[in-house]
PDB file of N, CA and C in Angstrom:
ATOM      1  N   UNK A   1      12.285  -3.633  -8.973  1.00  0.00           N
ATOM      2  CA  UNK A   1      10.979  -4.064  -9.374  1.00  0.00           C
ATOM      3  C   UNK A   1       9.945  -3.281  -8.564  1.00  0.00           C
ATOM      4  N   UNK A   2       8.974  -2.603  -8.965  1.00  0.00           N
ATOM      5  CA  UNK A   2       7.689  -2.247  -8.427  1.00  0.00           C
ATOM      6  C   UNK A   2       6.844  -3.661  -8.184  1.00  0.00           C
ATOM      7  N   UNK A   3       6.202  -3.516  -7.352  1.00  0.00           N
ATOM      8  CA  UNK A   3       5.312  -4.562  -6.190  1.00  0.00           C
ATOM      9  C   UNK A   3       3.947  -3.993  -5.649  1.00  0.00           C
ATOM     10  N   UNK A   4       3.237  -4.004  -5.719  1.00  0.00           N
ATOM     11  CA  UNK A   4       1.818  -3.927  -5.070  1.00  0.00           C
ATOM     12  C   UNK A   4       1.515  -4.950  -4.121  1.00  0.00           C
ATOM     13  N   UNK A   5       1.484  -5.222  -3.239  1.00  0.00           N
ATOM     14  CA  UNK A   5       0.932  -6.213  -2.412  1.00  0.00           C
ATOM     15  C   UNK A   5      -0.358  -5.765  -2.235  1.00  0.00           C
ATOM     16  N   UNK A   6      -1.821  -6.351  -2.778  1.00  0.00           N
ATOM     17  CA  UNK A   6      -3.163  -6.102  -2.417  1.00  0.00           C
ATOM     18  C   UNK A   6      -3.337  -6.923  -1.309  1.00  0.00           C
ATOM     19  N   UNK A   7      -4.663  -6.178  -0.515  1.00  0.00           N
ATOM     20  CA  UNK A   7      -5.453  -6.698   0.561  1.00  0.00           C
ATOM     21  C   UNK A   7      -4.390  -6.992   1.864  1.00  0.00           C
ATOM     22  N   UNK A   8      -3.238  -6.347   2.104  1.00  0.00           N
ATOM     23  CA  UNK A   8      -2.579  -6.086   2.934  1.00  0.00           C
ATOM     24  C   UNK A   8      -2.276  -4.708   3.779  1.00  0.00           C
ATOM     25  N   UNK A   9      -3.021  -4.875   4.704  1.00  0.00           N
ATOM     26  CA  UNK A   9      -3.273  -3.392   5.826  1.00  0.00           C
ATOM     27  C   UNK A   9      -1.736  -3.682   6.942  1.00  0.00           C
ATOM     28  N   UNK A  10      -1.131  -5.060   7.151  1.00  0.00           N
ATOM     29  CA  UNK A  10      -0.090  -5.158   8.037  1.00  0.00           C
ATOM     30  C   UNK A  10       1.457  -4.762   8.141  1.00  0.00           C
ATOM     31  N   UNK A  11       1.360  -4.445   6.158  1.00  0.00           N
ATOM     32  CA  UNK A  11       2.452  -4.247   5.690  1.00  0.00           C
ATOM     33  C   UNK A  11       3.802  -5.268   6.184  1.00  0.00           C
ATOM     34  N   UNK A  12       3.584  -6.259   6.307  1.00  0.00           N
ATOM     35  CA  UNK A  12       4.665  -7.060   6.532  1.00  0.00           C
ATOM     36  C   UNK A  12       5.255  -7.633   5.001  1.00  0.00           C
ATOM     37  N   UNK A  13       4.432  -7.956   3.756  1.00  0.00           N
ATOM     38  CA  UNK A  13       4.860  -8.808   2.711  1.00  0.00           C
ATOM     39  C   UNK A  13       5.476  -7.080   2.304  1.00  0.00           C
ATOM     40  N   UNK A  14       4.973  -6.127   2.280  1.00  0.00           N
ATOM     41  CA  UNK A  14       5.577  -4.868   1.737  1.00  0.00           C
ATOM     42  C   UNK A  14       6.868  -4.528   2.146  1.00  0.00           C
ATOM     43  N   UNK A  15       6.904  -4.160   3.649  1.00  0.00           N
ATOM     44  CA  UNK A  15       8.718  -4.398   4.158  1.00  0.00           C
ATOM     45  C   UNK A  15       9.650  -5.150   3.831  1.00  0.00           C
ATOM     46  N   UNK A  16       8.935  -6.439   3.349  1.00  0.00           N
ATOM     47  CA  UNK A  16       9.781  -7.638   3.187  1.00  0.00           C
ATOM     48  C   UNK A  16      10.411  -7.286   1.435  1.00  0.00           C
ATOM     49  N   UNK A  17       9.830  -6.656   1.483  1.00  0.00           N
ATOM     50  CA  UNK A  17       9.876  -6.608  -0.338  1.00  0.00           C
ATOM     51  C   UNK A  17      10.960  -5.078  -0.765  1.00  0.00           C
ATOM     52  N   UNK A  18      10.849  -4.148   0.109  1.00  0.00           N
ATOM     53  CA  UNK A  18      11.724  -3.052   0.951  1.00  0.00           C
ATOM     54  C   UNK A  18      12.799  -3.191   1.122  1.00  0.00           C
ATOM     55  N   UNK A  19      13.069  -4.412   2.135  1.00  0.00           N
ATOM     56  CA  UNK A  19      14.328  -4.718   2.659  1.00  0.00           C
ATOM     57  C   UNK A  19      15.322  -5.476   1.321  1.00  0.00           C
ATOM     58  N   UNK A  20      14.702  -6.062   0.288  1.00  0.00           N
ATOM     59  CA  UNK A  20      15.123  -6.687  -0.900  1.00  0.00           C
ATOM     60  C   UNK A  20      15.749  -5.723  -2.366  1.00  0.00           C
ATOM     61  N   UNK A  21      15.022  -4.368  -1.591  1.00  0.00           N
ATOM     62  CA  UNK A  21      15.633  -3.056  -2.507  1.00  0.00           C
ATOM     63  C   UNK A  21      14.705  -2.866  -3.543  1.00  0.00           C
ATOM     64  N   UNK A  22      13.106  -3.365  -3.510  1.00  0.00           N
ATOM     65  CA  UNK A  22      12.044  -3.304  -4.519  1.00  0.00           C
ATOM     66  C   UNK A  22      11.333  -1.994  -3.794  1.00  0.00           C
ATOM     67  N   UNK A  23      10.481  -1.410  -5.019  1.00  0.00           N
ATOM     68  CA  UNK A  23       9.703  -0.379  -4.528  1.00  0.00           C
ATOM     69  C   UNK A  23       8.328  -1.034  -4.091  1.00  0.00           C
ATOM     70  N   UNK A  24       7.928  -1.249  -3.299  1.00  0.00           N
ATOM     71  CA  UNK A  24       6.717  -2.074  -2.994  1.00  0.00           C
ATOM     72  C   UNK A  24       5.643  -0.985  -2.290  1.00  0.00           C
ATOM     73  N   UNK A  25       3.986  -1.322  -1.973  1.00  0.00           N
ATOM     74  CA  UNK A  25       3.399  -0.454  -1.681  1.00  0.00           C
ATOM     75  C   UNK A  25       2.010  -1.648  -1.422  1.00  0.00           C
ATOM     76  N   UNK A  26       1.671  -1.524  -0.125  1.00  0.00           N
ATOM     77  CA  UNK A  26       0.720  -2.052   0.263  1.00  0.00           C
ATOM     78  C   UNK A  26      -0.811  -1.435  -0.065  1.00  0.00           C
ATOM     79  N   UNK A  27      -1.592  -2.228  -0.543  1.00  0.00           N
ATOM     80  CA  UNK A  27      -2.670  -1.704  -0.582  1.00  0.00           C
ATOM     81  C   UNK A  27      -3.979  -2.569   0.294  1.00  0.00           C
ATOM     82  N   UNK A  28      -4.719  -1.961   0.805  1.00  0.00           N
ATOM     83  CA  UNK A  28      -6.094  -2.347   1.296  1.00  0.00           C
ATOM     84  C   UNK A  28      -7.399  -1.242   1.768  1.00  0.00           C
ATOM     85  N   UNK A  29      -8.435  -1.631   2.124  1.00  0.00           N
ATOM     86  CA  UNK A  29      -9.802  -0.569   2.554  1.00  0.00           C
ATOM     87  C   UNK A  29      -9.387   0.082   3.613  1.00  0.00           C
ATOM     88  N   UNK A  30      -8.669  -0.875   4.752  1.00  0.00           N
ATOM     89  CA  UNK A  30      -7.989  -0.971   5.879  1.00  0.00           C
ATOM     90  C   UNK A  30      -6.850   0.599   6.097  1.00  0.00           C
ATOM     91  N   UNK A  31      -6.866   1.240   7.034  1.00  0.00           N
ATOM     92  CA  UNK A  31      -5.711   1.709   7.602  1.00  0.00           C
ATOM     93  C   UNK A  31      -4.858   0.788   7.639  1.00  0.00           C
ATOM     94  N   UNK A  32      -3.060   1.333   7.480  1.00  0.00           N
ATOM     95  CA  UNK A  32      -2.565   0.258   7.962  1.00  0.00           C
ATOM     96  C   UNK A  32      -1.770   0.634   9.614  1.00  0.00           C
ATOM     97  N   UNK A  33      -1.089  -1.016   9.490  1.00  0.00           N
ATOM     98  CA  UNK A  33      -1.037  -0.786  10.702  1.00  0.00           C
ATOM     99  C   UNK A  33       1.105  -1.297  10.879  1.00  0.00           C
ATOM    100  N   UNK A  34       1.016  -1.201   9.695  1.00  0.00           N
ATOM    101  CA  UNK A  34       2.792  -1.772   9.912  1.00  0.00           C
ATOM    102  C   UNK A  34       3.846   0.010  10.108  1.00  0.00           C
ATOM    103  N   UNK A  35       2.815   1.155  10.240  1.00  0.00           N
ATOM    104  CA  UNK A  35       3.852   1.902  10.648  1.00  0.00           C
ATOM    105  C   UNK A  35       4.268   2.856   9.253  1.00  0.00           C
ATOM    106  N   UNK A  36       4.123   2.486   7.907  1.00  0.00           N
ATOM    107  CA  UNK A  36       4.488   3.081   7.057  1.00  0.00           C
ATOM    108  C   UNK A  36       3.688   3.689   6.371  1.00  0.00           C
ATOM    109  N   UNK A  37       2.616   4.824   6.059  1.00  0.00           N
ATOM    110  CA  UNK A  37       1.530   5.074   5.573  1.00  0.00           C
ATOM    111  C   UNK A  37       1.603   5.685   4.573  1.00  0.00           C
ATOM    112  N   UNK A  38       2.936   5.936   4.529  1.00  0.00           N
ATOM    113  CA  UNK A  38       3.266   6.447   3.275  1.00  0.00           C
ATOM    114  C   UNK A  38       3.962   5.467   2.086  1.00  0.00           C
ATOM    115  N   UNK A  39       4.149   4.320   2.589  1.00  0.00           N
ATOM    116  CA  UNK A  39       3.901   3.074   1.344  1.00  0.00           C
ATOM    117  C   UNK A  39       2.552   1.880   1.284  1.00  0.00           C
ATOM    118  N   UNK A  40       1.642   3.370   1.721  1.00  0.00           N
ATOM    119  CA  UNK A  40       0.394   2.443   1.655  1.00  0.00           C
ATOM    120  C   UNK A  40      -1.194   3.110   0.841  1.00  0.00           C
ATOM    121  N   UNK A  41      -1.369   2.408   0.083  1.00  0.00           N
ATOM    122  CA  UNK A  41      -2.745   3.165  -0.969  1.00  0.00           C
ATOM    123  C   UNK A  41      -3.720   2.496  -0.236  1.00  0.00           C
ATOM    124  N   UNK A  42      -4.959   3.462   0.371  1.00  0.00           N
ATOM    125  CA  UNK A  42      -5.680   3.450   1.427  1.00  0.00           C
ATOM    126  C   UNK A  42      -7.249   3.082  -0.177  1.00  0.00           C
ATOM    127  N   UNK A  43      -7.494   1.873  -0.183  1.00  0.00           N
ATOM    128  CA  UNK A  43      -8.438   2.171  -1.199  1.00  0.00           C
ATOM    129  C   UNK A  43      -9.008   0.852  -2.101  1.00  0.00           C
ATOM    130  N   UNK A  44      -9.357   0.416  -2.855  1.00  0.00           N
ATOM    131  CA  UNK A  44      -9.765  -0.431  -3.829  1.00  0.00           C
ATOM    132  C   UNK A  44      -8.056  -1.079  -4.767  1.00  0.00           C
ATOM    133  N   UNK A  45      -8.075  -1.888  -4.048  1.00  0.00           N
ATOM    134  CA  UNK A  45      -7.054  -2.591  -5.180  1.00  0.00           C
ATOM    135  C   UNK A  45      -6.810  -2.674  -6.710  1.00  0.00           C
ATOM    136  N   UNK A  46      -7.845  -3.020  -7.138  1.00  0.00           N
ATOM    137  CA  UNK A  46      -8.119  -3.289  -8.581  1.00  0.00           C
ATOM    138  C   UNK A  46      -8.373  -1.588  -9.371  1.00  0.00           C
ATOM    139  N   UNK A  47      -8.108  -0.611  -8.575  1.00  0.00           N
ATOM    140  CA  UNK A  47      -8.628   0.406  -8.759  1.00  0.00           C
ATOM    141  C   UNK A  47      -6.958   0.669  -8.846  1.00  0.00           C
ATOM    142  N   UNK A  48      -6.180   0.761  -7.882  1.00  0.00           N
ATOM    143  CA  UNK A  48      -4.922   0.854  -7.871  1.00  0.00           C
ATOM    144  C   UNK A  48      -4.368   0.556  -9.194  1.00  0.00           C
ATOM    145  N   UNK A  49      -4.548  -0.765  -9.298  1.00  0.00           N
ATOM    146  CA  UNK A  49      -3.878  -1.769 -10.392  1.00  0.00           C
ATOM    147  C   UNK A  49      -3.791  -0.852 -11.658  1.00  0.00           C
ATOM    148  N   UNK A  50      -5.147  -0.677 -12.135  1.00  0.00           N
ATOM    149  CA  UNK A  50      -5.404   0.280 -13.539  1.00  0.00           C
ATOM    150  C   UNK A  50      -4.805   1.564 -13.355  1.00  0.00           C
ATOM    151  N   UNK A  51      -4.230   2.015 -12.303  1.00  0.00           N
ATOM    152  CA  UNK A  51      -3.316   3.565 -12.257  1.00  0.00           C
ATOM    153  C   UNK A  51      -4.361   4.753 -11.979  1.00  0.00           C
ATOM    154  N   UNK A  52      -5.218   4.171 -11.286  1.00  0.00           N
ATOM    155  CA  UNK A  52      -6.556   4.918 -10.102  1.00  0.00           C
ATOM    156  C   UNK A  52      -5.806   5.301  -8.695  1.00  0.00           C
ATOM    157  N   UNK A  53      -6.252   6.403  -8.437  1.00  0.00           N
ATOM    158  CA  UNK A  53      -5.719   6.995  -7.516  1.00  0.00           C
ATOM    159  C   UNK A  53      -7.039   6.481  -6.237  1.00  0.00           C
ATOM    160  N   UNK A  54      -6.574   6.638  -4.795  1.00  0.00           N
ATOM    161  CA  UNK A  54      -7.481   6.492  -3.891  1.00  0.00           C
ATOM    162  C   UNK A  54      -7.838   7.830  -3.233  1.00  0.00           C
ATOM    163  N   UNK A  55      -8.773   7.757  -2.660  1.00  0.00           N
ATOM    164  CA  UNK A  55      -9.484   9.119  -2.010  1.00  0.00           C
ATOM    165  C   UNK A  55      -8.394   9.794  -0.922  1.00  0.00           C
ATOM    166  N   UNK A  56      -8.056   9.384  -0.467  1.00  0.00           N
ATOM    167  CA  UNK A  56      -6.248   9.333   1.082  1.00  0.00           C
ATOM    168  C   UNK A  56      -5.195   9.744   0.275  1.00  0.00           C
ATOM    169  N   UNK A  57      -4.738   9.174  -1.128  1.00  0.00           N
ATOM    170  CA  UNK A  57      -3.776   9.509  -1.527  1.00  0.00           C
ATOM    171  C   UNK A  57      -2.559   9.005  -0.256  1.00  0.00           C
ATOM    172  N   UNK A  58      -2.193   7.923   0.260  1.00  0.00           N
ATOM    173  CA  UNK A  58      -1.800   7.905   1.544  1.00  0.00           C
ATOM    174  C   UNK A  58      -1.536   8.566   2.816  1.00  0.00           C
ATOM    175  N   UNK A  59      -2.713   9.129   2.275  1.00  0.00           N
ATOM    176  CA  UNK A  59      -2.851  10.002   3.840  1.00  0.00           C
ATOM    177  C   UNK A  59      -3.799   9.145   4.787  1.00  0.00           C
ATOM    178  N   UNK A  60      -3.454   9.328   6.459  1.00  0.00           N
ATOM    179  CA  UNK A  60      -4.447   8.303   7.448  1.00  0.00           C
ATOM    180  C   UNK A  60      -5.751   9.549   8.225  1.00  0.00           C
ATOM    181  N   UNK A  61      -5.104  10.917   7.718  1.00  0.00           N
ATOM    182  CA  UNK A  61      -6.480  11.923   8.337  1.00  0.00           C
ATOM    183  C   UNK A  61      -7.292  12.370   7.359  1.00  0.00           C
ATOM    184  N   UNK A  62      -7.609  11.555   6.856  1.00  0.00           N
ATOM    185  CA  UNK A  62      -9.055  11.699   5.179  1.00  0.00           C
ATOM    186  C   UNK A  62      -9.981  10.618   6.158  1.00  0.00           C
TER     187      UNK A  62
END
């Protein structure tokens, strides 16, 4: 299953969802901070949702 977790910068509900064998991907405005930045869309949620890309592209040096 693909997973979005919005408004999550801690990436904890995202790992959790990882460890279960789902493709999951945290999103928030926020850097995150759980360590994985590369399962994380640095950007507008609802922007995500519709298949909008963010300005980072998960990158943390934008």
């Amino acid at each position: 299953m693909k997973v979005l977790v919005a408004c999550e910068e801690s990436q904890e509900v995202c790992k959790a969802f990882r460890a279960k064998g789902h493709e999951s991907y945290s999103c928030d405005i926020q850097e995150p901070s759980g360590g994985h930045p590369e399962w994380h869309i640095l950007g507008d949620a609802l922007v995500a949702i519709k298949g909008g890309a963010s300005d980072h592209d998960g990158r943390t040096d934008a």
